[in-house]
N, C-alpha and C. Protein backbone atom coordinates (compact mmCIF):
# COMPACT_ATOMS: atom_id res chain seq x y z
N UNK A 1 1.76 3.10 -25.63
CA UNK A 1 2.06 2.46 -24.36
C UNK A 1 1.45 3.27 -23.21
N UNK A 2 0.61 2.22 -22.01
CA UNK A 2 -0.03 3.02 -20.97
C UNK A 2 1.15 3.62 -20.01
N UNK A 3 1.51 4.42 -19.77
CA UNK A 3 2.59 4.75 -18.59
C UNK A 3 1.41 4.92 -17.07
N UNK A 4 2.02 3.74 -15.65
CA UNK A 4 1.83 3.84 -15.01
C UNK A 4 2.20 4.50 -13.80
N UNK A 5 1.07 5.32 -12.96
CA UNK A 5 1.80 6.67 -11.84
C UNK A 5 1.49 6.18 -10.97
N UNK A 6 2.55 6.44 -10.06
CA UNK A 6 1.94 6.13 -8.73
C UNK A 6 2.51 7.52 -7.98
N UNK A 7 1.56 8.18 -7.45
CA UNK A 7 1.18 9.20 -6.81
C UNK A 7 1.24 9.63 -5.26
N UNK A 8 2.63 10.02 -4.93
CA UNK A 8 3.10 10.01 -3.34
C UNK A 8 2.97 11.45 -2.92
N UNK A 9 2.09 11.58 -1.76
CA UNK A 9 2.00 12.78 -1.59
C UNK A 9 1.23 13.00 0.36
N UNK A 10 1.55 13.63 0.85
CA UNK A 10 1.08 13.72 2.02
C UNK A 10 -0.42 14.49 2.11
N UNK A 11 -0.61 15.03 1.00
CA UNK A 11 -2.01 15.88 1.05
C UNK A 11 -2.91 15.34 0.30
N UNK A 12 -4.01 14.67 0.80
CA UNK A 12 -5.11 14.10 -0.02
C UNK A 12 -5.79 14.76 -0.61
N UNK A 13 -6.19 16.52 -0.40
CA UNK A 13 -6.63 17.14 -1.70
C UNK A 13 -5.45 17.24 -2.91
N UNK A 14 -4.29 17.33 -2.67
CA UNK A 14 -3.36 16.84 -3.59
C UNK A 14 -3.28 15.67 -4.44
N UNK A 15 -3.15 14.47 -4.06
CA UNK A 15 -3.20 13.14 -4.39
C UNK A 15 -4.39 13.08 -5.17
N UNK A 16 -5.79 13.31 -4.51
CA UNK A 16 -7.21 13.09 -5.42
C UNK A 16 -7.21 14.19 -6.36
N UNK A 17 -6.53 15.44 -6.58
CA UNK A 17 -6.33 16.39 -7.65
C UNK A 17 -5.88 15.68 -8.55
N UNK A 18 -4.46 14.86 -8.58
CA UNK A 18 -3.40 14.63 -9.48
C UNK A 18 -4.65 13.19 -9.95
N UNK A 19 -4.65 13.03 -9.47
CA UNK A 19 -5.45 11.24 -9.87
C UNK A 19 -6.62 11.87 -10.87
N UNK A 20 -7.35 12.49 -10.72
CA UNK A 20 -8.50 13.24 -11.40
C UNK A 20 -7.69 13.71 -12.69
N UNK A 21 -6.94 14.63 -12.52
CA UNK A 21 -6.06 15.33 -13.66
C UNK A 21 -5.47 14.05 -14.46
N UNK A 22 -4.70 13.25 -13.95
CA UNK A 22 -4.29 12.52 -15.02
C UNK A 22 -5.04 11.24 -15.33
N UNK A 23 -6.45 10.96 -14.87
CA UNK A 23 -7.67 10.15 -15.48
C UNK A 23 -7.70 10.69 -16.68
N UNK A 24 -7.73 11.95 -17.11
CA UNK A 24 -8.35 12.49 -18.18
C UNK A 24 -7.47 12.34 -19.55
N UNK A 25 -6.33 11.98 -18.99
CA UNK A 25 -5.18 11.89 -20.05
C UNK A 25 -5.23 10.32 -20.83
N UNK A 26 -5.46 10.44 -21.93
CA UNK A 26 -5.29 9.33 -22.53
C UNK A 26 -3.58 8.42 -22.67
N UNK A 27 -3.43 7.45 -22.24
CA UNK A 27 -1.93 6.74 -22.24
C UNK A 27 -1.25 6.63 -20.40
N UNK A 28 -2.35 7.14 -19.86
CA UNK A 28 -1.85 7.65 -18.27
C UNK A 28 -2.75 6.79 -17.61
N UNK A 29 -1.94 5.94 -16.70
CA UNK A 29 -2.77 5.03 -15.66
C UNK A 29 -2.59 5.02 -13.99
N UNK A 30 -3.29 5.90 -13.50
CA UNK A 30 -3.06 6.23 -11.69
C UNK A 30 -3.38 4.86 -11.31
N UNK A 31 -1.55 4.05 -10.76
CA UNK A 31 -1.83 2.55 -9.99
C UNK A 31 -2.01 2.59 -8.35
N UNK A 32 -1.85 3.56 -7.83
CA UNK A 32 -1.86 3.91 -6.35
C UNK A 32 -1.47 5.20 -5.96
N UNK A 33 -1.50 5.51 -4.43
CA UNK A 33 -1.53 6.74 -4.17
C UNK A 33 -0.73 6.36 -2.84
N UNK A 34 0.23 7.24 -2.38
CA UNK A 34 0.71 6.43 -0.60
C UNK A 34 0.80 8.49 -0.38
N UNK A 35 0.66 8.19 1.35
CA UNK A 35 1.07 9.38 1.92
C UNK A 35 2.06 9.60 2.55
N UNK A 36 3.46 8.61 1.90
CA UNK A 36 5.03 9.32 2.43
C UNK A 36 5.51 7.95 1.84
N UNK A 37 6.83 7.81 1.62
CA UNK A 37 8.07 6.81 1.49
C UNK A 37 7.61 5.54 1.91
N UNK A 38 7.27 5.39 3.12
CA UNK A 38 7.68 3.96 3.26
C UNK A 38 6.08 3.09 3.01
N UNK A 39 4.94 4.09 2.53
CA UNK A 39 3.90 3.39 2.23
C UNK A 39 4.26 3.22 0.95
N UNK A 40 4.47 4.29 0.13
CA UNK A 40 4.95 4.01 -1.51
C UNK A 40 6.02 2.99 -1.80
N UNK A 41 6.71 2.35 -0.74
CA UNK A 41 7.70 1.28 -0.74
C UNK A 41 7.27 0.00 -0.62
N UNK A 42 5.73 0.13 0.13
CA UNK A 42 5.11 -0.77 0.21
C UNK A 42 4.35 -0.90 -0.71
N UNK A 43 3.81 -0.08 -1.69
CA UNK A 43 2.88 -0.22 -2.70
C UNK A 43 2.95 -0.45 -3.91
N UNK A 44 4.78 -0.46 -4.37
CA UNK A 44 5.24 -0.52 -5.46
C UNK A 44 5.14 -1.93 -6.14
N UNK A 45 5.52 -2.94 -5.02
CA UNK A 45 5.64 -4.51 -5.63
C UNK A 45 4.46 -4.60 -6.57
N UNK A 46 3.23 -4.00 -5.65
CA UNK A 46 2.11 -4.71 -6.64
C UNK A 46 1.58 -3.67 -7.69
N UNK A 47 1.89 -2.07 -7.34
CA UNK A 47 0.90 -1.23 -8.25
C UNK A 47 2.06 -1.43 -9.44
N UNK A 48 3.41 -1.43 -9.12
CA UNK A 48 4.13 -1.71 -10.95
C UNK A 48 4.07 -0.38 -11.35
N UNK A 49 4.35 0.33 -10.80
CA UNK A 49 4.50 2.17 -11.73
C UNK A 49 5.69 2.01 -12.30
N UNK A 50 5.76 2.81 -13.85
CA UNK A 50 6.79 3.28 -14.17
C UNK A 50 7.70 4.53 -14.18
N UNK A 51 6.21 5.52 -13.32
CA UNK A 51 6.60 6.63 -12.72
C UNK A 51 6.46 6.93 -12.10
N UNK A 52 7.31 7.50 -10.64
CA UNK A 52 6.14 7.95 -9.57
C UNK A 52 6.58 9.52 -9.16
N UNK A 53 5.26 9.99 -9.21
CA UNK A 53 5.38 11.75 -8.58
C UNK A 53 5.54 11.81 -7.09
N UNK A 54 6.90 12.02 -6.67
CA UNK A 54 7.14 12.33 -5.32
C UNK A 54 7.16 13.90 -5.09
N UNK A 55 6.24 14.08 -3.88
CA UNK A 55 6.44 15.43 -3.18
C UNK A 55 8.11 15.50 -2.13
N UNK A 56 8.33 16.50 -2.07
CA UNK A 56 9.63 16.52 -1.64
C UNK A 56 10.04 16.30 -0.17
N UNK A 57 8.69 17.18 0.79
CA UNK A 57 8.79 17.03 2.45
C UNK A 57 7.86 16.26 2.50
N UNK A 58 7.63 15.13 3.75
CA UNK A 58 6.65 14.11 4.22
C UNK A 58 6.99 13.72 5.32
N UNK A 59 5.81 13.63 5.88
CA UNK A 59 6.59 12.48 7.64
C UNK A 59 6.96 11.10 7.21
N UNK A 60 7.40 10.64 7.93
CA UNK A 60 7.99 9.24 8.15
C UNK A 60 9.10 8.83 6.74
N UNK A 61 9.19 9.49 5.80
CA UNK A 61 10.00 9.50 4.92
C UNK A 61 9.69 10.37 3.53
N UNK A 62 10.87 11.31 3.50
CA UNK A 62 10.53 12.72 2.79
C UNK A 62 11.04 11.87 1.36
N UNK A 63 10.71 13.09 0.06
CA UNK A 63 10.67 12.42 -0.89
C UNK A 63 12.11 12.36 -1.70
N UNK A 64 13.25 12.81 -0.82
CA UNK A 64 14.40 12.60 -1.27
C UNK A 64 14.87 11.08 -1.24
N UNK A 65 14.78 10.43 0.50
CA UNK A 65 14.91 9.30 0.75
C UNK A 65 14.67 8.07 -0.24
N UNK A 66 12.87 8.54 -0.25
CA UNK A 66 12.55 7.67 -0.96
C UNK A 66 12.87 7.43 -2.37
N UNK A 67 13.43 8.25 -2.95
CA UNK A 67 14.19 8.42 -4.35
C UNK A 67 15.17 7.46 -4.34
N UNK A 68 15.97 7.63 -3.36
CA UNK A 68 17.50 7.10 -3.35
C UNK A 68 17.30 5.08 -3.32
N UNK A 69 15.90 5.11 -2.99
CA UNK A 69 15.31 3.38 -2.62
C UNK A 69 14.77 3.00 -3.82
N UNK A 70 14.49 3.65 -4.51
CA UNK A 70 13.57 3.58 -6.09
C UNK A 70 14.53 2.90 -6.68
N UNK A 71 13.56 1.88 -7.88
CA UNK A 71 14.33 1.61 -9.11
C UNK A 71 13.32 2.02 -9.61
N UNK A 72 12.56 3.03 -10.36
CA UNK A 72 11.66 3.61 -10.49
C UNK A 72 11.79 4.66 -11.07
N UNK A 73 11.85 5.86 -12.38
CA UNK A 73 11.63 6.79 -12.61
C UNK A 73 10.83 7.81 -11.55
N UNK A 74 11.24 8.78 -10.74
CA UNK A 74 10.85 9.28 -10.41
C UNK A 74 10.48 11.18 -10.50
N UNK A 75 10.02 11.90 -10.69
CA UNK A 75 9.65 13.08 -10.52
C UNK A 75 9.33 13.79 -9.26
N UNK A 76 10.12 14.63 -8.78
CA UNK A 76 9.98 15.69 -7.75
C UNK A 76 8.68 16.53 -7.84
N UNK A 77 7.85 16.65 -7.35
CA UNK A 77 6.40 17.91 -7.79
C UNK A 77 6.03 18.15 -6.25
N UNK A 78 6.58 19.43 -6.23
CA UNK A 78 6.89 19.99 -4.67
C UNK A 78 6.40 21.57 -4.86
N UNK A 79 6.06 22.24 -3.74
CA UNK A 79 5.53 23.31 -3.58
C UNK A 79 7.31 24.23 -3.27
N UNK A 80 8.30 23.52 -2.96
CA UNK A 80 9.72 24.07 -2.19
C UNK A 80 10.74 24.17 -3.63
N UNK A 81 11.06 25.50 -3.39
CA UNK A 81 12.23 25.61 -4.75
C UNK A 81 13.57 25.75 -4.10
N UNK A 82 13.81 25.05 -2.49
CA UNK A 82 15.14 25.62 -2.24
C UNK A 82 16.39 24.48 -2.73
N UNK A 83 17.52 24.70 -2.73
CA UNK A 83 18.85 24.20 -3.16
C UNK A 83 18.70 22.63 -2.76
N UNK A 84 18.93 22.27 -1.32
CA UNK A 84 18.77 21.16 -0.93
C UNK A 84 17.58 20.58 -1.55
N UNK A 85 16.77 20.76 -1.85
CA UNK A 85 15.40 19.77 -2.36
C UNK A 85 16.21 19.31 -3.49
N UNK A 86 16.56 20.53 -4.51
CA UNK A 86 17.19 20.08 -6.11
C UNK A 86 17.88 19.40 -6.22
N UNK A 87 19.09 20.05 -5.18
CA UNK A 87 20.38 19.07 -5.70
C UNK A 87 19.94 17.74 -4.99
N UNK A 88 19.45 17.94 -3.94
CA UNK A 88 19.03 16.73 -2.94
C UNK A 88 18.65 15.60 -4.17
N UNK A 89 17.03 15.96 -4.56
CA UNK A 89 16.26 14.84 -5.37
C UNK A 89 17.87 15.06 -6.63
N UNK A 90 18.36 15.58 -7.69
CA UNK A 90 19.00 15.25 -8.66
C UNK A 90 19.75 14.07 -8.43
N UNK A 91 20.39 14.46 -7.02
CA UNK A 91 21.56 13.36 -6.60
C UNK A 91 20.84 11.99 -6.27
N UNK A 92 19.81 12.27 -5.81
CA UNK A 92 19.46 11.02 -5.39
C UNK A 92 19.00 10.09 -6.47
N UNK A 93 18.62 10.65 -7.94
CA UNK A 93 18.12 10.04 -9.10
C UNK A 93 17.13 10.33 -9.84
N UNK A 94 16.32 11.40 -9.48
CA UNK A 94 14.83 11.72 -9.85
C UNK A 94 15.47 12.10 -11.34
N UNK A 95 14.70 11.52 -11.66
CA UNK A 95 14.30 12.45 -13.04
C UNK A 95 13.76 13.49 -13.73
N UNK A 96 13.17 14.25 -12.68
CA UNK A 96 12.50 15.70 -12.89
C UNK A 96 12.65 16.15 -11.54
N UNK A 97 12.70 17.73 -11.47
CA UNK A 97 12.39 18.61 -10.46
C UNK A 97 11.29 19.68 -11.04
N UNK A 98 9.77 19.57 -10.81
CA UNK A 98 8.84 20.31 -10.98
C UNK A 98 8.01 20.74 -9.50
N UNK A 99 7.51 22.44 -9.69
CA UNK A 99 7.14 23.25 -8.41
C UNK A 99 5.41 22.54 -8.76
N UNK A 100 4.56 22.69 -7.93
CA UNK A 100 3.35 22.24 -8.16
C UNK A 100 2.34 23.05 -8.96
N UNK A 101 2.70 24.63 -9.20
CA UNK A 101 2.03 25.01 -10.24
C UNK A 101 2.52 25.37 -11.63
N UNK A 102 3.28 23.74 -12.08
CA UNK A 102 3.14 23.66 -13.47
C UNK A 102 2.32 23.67 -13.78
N UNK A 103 1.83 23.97 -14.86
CA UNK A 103 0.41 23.63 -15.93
C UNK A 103 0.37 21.96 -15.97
N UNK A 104 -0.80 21.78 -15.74
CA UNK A 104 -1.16 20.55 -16.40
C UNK A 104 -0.13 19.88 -17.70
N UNK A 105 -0.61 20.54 -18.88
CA UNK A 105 0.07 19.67 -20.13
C UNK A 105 1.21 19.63 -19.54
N UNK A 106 2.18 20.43 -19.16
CA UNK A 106 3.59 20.40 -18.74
C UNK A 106 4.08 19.07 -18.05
N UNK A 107 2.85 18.98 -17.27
CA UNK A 107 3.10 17.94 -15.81
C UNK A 107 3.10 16.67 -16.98
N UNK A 108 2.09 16.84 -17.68
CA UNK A 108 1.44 15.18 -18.34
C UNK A 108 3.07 14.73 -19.46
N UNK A 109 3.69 16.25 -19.79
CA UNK A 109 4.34 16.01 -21.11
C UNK A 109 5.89 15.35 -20.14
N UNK A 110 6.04 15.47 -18.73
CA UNK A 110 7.41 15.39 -18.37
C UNK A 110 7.54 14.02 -17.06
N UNK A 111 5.91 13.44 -17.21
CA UNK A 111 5.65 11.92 -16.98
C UNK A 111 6.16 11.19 -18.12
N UNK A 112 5.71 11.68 -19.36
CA UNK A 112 6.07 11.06 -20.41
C UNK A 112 7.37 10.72 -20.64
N UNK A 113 8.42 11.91 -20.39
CA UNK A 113 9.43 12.09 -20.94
C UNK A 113 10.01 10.92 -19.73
N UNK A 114 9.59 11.35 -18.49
CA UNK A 114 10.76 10.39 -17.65
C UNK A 114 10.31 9.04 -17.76
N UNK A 115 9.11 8.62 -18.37
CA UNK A 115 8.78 7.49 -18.52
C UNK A 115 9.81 6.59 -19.80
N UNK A 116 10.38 7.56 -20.69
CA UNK A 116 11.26 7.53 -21.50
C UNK A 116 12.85 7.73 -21.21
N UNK A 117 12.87 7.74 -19.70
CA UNK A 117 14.36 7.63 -19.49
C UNK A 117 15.06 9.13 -19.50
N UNK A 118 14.16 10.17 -20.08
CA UNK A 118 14.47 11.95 -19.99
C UNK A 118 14.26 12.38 -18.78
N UNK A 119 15.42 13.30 -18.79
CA UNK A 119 15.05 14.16 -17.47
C UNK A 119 14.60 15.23 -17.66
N UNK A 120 13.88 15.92 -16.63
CA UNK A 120 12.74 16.64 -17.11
C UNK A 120 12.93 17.84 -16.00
N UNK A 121 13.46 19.21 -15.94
CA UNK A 121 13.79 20.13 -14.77
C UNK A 121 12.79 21.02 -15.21
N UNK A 122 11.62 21.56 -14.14
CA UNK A 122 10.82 22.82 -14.11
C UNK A 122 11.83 24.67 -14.14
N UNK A 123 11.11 25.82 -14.66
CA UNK A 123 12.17 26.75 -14.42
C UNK A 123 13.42 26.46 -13.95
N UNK A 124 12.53 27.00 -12.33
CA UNK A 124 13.01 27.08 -11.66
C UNK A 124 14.29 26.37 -10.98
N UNK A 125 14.45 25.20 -11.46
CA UNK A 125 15.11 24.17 -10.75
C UNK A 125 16.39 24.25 -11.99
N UNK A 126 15.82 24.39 -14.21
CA UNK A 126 16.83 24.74 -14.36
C UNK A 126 17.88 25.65 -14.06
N UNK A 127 17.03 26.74 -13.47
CA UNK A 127 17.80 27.74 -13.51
C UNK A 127 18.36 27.53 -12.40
N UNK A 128 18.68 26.95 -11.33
CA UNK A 128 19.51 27.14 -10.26
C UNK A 128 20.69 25.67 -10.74
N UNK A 129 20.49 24.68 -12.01
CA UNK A 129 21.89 24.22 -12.11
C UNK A 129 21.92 24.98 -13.44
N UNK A 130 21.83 25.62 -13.92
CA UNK A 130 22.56 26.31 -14.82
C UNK A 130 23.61 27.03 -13.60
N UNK A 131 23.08 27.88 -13.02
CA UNK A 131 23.81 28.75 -12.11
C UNK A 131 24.98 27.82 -11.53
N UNK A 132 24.77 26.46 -10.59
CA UNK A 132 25.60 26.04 -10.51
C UNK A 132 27.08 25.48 -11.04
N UNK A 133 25.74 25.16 -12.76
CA UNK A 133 27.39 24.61 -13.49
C UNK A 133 28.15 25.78 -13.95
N UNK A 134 27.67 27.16 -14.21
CA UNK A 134 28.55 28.59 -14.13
C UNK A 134 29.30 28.98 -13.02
N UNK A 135 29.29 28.12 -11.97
CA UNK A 135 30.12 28.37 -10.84
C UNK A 135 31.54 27.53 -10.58
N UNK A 136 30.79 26.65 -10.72
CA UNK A 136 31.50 25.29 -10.89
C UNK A 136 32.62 25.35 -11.60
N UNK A 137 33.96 25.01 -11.52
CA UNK A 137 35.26 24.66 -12.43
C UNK A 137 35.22 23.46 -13.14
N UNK A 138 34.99 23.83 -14.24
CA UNK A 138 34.79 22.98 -15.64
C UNK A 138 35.71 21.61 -15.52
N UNK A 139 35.40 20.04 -14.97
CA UNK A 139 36.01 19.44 -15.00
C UNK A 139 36.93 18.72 -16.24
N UNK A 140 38.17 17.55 -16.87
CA UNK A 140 38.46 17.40 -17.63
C UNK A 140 37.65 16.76 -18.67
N UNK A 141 38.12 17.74 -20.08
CA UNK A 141 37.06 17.45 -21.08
C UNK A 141 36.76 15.59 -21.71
N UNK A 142 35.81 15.46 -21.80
CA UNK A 142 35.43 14.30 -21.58
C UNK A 142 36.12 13.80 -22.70
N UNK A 143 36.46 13.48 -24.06
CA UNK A 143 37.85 13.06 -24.71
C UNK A 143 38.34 12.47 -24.25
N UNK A 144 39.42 13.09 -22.69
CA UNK A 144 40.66 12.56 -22.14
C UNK A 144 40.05 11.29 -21.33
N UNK A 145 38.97 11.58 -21.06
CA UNK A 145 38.81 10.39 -20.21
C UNK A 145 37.50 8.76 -20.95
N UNK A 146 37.26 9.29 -22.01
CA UNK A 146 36.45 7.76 -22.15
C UNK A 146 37.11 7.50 -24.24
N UNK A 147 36.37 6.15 -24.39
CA UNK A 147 36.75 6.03 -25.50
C UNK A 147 36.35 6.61 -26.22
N UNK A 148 36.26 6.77 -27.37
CA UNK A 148 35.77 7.52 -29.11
C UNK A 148 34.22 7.13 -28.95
N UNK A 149 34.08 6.09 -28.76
CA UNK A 149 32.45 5.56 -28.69
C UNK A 149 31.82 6.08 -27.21
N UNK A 150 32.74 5.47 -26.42
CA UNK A 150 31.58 6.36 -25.16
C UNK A 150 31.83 7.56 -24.81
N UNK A 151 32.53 8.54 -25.35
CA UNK A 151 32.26 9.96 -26.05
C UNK A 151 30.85 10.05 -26.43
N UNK A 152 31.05 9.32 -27.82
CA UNK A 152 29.57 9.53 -28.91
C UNK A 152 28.11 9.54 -27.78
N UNK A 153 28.50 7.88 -27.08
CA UNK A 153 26.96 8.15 -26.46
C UNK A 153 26.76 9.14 -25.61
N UNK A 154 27.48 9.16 -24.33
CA UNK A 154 28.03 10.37 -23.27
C UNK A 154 27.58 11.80 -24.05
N UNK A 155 27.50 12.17 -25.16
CA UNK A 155 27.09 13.22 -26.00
C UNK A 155 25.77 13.35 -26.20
N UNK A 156 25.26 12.29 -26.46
CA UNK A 156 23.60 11.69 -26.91
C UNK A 156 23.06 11.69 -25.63
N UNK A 157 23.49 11.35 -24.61
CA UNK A 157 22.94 11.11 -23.32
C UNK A 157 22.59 12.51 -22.64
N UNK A 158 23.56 13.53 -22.96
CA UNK A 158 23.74 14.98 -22.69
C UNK A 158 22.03 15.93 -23.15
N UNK A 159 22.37 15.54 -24.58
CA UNK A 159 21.11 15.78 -25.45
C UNK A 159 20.02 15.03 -25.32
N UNK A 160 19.97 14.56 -24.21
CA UNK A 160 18.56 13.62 -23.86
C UNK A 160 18.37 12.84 -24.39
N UNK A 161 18.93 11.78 -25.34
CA UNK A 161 18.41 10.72 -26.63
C UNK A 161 18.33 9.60 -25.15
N UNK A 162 17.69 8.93 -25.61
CA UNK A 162 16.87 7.48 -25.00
C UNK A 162 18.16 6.42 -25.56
N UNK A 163 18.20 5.31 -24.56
CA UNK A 163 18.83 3.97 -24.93
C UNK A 163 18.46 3.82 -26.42
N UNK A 164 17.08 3.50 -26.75
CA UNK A 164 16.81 3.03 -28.21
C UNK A 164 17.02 4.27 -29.28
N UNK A 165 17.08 5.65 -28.68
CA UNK A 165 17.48 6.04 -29.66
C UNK A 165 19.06 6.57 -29.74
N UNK A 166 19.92 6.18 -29.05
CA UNK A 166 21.45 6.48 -29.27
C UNK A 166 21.62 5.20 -30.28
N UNK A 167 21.14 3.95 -29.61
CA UNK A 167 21.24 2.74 -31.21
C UNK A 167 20.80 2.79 -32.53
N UNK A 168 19.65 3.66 -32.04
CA UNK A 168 19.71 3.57 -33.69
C UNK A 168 20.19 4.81 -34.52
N UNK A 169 20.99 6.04 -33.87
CA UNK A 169 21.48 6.70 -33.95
C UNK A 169 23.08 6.21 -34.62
N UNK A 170 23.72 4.63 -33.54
CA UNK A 170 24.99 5.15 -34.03
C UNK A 170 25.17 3.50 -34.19
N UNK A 171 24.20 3.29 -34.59
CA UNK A 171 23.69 1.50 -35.26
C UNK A 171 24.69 0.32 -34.37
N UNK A 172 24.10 0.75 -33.40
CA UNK A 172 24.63 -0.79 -32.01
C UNK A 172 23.29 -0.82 -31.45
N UNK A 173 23.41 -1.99 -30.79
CA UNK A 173 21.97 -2.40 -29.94
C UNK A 173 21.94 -1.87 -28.30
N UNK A 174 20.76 -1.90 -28.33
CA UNK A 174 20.47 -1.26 -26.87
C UNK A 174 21.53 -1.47 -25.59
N UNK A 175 21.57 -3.22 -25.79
CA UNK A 175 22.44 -3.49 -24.89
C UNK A 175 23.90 -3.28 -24.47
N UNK A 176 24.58 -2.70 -26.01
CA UNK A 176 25.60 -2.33 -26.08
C UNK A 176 25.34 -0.48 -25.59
N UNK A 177 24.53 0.10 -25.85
CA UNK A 177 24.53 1.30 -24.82
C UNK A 177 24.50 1.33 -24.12
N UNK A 178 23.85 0.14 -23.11
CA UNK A 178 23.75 0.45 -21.92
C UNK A 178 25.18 0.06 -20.95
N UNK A 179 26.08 -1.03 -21.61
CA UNK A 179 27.04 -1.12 -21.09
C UNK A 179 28.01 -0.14 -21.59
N UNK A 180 28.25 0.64 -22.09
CA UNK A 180 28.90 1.85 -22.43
C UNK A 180 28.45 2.57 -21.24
N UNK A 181 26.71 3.08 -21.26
CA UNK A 181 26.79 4.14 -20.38
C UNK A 181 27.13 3.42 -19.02
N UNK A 182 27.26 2.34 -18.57
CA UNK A 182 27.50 1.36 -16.91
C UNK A 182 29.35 2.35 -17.06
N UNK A 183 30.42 1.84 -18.40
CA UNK A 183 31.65 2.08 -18.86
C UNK A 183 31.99 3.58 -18.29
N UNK A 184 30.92 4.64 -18.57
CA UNK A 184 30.89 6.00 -18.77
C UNK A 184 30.84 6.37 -17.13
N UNK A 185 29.80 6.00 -16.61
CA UNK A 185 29.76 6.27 -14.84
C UNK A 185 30.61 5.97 -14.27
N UNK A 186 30.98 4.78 -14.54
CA UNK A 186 31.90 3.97 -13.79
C UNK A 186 33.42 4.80 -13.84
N UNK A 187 33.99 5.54 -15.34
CA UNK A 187 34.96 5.75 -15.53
C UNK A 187 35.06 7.72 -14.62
N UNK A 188 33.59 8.19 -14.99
CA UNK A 188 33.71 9.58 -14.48
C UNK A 188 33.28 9.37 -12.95
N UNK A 189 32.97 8.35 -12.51
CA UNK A 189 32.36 8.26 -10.90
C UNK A 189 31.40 8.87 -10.97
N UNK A 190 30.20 8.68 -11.61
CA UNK A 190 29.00 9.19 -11.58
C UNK A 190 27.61 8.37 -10.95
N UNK A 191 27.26 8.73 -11.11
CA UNK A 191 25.74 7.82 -9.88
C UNK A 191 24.88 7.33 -11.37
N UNK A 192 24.51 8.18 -12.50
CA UNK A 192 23.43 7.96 -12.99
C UNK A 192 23.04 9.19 -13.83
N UNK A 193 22.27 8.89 -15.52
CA UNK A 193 22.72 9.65 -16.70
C UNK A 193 22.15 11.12 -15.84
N UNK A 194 21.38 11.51 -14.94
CA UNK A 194 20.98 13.08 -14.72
C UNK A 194 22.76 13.68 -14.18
N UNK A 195 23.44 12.84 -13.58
CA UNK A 195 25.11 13.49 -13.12
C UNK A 195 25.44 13.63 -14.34
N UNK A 196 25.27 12.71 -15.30
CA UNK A 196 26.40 12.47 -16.62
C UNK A 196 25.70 13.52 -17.48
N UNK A 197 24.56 13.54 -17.49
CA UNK A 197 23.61 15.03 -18.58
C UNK A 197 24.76 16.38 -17.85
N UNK A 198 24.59 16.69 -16.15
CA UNK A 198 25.00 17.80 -16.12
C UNK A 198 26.67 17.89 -15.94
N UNK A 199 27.56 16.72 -16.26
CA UNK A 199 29.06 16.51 -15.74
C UNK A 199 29.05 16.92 -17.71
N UNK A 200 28.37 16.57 -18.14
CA UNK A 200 28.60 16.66 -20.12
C UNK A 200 28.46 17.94 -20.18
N UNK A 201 27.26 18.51 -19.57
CA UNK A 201 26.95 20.17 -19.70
C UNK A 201 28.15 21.16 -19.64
N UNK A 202 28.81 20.63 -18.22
CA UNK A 202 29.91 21.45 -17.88
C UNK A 202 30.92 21.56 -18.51
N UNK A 203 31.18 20.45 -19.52
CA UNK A 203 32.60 19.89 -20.19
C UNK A 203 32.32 20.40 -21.30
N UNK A 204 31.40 21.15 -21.62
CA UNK A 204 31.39 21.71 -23.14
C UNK A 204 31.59 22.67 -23.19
């Protein structure tokens, strides 16, 4: 399957870097390029990405905002490792937080992954929610609060497994995971599986 990028970034030696770099990748298709939020809002109807690399600061709309407007897999790839960017983009939905000098393969392997519904954190970014969930007071263990089954998935979801593969993991259909995990947010007040990966982290 081709996974399509669309490439948001305020710096055009940036943007024509990333477009060059991931030409070369076989399965990778650059559908557009915008230089902040509300052009990439405009560019989405027709380029159809299934992923898009947002930089984190931008004029007219930084790349947190534009996260929170996405139905879109998105990835953070920012030059800024401070707190607000992380928790900022996590909360808002991204699916990765990566600094801009990942390696290449890294970058190509964690398009993939969020193209697959994985979330994908650089070092740096794990290491500041590890730190957090060591700070953090361990909320109630997840048991008390969901059924026997949305336990099971809530577990799988933790461990990164994909919709298609928690089904065929615990032999129900996709659709029945996905209303479990709707069951699972809904019951812990969560936004979306990157809260429920790190609300599972903490509960173990």
């Amino acid at each position: 399957m081709t996974v399509r990028v669309l490439i948001v970034d305020d710096q055009v030696l940036m943007r024509q870097g990333l477009r060059k770099l991931l030409e070369l990748e076989e399965g990778i298709e650059v559908v557009g390029e915008a230089a902040d939020g509300l052009a990439a809002l405009d560019l989405i109807p027709s380029a159809r990405p299934d992923v898009a690399l947002v930089d984190a600061r931008m004029p007219r709309m930084d790349g947190i905002e534009l996260i929170g407007r996405l139905d879109v897999p998105a990835i953070i790839l920012t030059t800024f490792d401070d707190d607000d960017y992380i928790f900022g983009g996590l909360r808002a939905g991204a699916r990765g937080y990566l600094l801009k000098d990942t390696p290449p393969d890294e970058l190509v392997a964690a398009i993939r992954k969020a193209a697959r519904g994985e979330t994908v954190l650089g070092g740096v970014a794990a290491e500041r929610v590890v730190a957090e969930l060591r700070s953090a007071p361990a909320p109630p263990h997840l048991a008390d609060q969901l059924s026997e089954r949305e336990h099971e998935v809530a577990v799988l979801v933790g461990d990164g497994a994909t919709n298609r593969e928690i089904a065929r993991r615990l032999f129900i259909t996709e659709g029945t995971v996905k209303n479990h995990i709707s069951s699972i947010l809904r019951k812990l007040r969560l936004r979306d599986r990157t809260q429920l990966a790190i609300h599972i982290a903490r509960s173990s």
